[in-house]
Protein backbone atom coordinates (compact mmCIF):
# COMPACT_ATOMS: atom_id res chain seq x y z
CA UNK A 1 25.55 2.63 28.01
CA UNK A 2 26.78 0.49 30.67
CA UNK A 3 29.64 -1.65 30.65
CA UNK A 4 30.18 -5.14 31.83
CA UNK A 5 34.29 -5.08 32.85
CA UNK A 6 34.20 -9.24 33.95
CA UNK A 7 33.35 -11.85 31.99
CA UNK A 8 30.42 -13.67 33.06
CA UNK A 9 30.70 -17.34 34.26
CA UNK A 10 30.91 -19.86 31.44
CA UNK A 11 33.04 -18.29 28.68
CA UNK A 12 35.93 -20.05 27.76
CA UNK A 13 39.04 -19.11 29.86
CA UNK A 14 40.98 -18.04 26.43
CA UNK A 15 37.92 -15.69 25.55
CA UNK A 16 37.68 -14.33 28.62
CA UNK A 17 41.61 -14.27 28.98
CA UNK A 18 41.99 -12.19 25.73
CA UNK A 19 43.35 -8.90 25.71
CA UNK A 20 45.35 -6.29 23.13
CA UNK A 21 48.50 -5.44 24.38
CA UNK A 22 50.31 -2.09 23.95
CA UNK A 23 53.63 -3.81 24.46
CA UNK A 24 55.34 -6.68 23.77
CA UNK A 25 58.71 -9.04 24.79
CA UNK A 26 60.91 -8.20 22.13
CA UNK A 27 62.50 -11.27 23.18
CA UNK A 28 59.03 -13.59 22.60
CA UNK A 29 60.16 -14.98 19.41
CA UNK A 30 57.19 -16.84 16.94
CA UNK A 31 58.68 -20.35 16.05
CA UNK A 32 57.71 -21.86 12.93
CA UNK A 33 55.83 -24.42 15.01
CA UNK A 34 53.97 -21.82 16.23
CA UNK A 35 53.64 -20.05 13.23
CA UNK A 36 52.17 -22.85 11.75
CA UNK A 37 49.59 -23.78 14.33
CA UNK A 38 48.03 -20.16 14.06
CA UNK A 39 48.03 -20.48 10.16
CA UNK A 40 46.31 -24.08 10.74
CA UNK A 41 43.47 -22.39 13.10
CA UNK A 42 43.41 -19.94 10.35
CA UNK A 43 42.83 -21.90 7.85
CA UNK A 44 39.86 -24.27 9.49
CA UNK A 45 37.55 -21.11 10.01
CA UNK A 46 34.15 -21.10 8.38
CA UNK A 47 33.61 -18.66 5.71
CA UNK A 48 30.63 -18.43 2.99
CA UNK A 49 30.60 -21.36 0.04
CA UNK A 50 34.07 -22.46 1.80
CA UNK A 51 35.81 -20.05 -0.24
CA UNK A 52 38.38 -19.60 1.88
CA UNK A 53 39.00 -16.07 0.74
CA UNK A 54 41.73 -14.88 3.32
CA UNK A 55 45.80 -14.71 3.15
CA UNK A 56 48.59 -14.07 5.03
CA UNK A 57 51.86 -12.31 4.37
CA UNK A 58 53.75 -13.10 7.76
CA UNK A 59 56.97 -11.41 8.70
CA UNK A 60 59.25 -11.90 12.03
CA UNK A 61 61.71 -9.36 13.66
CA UNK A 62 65.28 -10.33 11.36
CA UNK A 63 63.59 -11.47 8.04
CA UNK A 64 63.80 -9.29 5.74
CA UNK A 65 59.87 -9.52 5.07
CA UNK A 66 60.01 -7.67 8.52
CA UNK A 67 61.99 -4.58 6.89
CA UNK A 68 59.41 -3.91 4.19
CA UNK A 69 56.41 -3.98 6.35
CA UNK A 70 58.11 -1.96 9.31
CA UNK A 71 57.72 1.25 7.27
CA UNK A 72 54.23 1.52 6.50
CA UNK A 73 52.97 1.10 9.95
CA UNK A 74 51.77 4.48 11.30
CA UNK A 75 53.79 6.23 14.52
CA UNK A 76 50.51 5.06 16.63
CA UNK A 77 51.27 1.17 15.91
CA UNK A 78 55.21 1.36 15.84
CA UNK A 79 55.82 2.13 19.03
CA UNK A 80 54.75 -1.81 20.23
CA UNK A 81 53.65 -3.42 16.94
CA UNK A 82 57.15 -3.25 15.89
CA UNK A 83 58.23 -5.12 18.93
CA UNK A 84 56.01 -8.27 18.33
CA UNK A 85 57.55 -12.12 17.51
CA UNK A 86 55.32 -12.24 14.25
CA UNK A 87 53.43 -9.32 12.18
CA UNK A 88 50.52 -10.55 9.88
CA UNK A 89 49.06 -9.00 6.62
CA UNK A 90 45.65 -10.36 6.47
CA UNK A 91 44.02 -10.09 3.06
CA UNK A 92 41.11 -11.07 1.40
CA UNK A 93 40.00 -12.14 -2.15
CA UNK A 94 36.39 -10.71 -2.80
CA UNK A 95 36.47 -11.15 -6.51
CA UNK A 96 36.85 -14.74 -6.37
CA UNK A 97 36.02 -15.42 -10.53
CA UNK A 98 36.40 -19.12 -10.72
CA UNK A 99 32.70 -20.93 -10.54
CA UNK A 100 29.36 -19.17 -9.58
CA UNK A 101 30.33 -16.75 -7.05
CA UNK A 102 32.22 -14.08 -8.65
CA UNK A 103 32.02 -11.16 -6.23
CA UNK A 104 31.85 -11.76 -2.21
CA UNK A 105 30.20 -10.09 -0.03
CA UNK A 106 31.37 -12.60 2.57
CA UNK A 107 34.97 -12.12 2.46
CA UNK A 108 35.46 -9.34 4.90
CA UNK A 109 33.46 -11.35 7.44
CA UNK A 110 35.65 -14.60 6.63
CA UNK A 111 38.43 -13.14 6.60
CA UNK A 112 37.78 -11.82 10.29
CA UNK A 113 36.73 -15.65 11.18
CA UNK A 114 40.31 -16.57 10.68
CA UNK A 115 41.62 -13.89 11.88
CA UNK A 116 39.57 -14.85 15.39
CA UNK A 117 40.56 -18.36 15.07
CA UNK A 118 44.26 -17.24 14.92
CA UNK A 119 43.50 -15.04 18.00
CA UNK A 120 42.27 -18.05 19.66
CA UNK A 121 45.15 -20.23 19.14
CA UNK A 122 47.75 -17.54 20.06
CA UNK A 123 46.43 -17.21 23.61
CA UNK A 124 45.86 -21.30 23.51
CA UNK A 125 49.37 -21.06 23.12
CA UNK A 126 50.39 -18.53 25.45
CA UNK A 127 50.96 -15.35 22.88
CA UNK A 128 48.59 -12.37 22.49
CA UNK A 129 47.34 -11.02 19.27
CA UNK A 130 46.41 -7.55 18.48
CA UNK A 131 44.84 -6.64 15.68
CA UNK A 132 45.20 -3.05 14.10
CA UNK A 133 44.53 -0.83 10.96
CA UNK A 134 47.24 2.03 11.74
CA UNK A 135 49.26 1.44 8.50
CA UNK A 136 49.82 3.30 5.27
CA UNK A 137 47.36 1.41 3.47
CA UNK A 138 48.29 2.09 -0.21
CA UNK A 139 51.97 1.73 0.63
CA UNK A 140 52.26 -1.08 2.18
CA UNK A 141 50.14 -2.85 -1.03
CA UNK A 142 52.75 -0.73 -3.65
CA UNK A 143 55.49 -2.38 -1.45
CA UNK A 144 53.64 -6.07 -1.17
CA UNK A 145 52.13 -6.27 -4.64
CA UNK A 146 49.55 -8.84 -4.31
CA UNK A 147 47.89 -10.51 -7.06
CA UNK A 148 44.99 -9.13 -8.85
CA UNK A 149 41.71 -9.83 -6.59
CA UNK A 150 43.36 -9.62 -3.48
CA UNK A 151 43.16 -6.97 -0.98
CA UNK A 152 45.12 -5.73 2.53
CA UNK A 153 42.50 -5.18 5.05
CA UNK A 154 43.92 -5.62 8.59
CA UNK A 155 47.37 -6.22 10.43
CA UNK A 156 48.10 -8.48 13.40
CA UNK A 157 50.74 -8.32 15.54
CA UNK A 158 50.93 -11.29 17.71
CA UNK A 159 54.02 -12.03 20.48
CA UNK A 160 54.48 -12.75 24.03
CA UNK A 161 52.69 -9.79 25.96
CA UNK A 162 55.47 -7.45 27.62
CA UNK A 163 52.53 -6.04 29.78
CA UNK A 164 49.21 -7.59 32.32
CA UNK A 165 45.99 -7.39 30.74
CA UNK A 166 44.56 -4.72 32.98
CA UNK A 167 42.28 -5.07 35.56
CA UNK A 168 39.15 -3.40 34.13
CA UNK A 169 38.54 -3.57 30.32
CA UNK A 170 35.13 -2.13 29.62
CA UNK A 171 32.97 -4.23 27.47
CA UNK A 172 29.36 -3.20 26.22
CA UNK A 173 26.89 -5.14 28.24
CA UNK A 174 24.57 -8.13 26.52
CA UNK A 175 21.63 -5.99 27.05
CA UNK A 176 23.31 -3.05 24.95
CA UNK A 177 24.30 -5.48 22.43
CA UNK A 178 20.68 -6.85 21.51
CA UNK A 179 19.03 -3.19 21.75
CA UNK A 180 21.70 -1.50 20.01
CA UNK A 181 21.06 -2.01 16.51
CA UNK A 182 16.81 -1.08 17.35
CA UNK A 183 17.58 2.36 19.08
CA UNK A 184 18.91 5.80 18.20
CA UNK A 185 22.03 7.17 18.95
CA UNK A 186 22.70 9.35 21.47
């Protein structure tokens, strides 16, 4: 497989811009204003029916939100998750039960829609996002308790980047991506 490390010519700067960071500026604090804009990009992504099925359970470093999720997070993510202005829970409702779609198979894929558009609007606004599965799964939902329906799938941590995005970052190339799917493994 070959990998294309630049962007080609044309993406948008905040695409091509993006980038996971291992550590982050303790002292990059998430505002409510900011807060609020990512929850607003959040909430105008597309998603099957408009269903909407995705929610948030945001904590910052201080709040004591930010003390119950700080335990579940595995070693792997603590060591710079913990350090981020904002941690997100993103969830999703697939058993929605109220009209004709009672089950969706959508709601993964939605809720990873808003969680792009949030991505978006954090570097728009000069944070970086990374998103991550390295928690205790089952104990962070025993500690959170959301309603029947609803389901963790994902964390994001999102903050001021203590770190450069580095110089290469290996991406598949186009080509790979349209004969992927059509040819065995290696």
């Amino acid at each position: 497989m070959r990998h294309d490390p630049e962007p080609r010519g044309g993406i948008h700067p905040l695409l091509a811009g993006r980038f996971s960071p291992h550590r982050f500026d303790p002292a990059g604090a998430v505002d409510d204003g900011k807060l609020n804009l990512l929850l607003e990009a959040a909430r105008w992504a597309p998603s099957a029916g408009n269903s909407q099925p995705w929610g948030f359970h945001v904590s910052r470093p201080g709040e004591a939100e930010h003390a119950r999720v700080l335990p579940h997070l595995a070693p792997s993510s603590a060591r710079w998750a913990a350090g981020a202005g904002l941690l997100v829970v993103a969830l999703t409702r697939r058993h929605v039960g109220d009209g004709d779609l009672q089950y969706s198979e959508f709601a993964d894929y939605d809720l990873g829609q808003a969680i792009a558009h949030m991505t978006v609007q954090a570097q728009a606004l000069g944070l970086a996002a990374h998103q991550f599965r390295a928690f205790d799964l089952e104990g962070l939902a025993e500690e959170l308790d959301p309603a029947p329906g609803w389901a963790i799938v994902s964390m994001v941590a999102v903050g001021r980047a203590a770190e450069e995005a580095p110089a290469v970052r290996p991406r598949r190339s186009v080509a790979d991506l349209l004969a992927a799917p059509w040819t065995e493994a290696e």
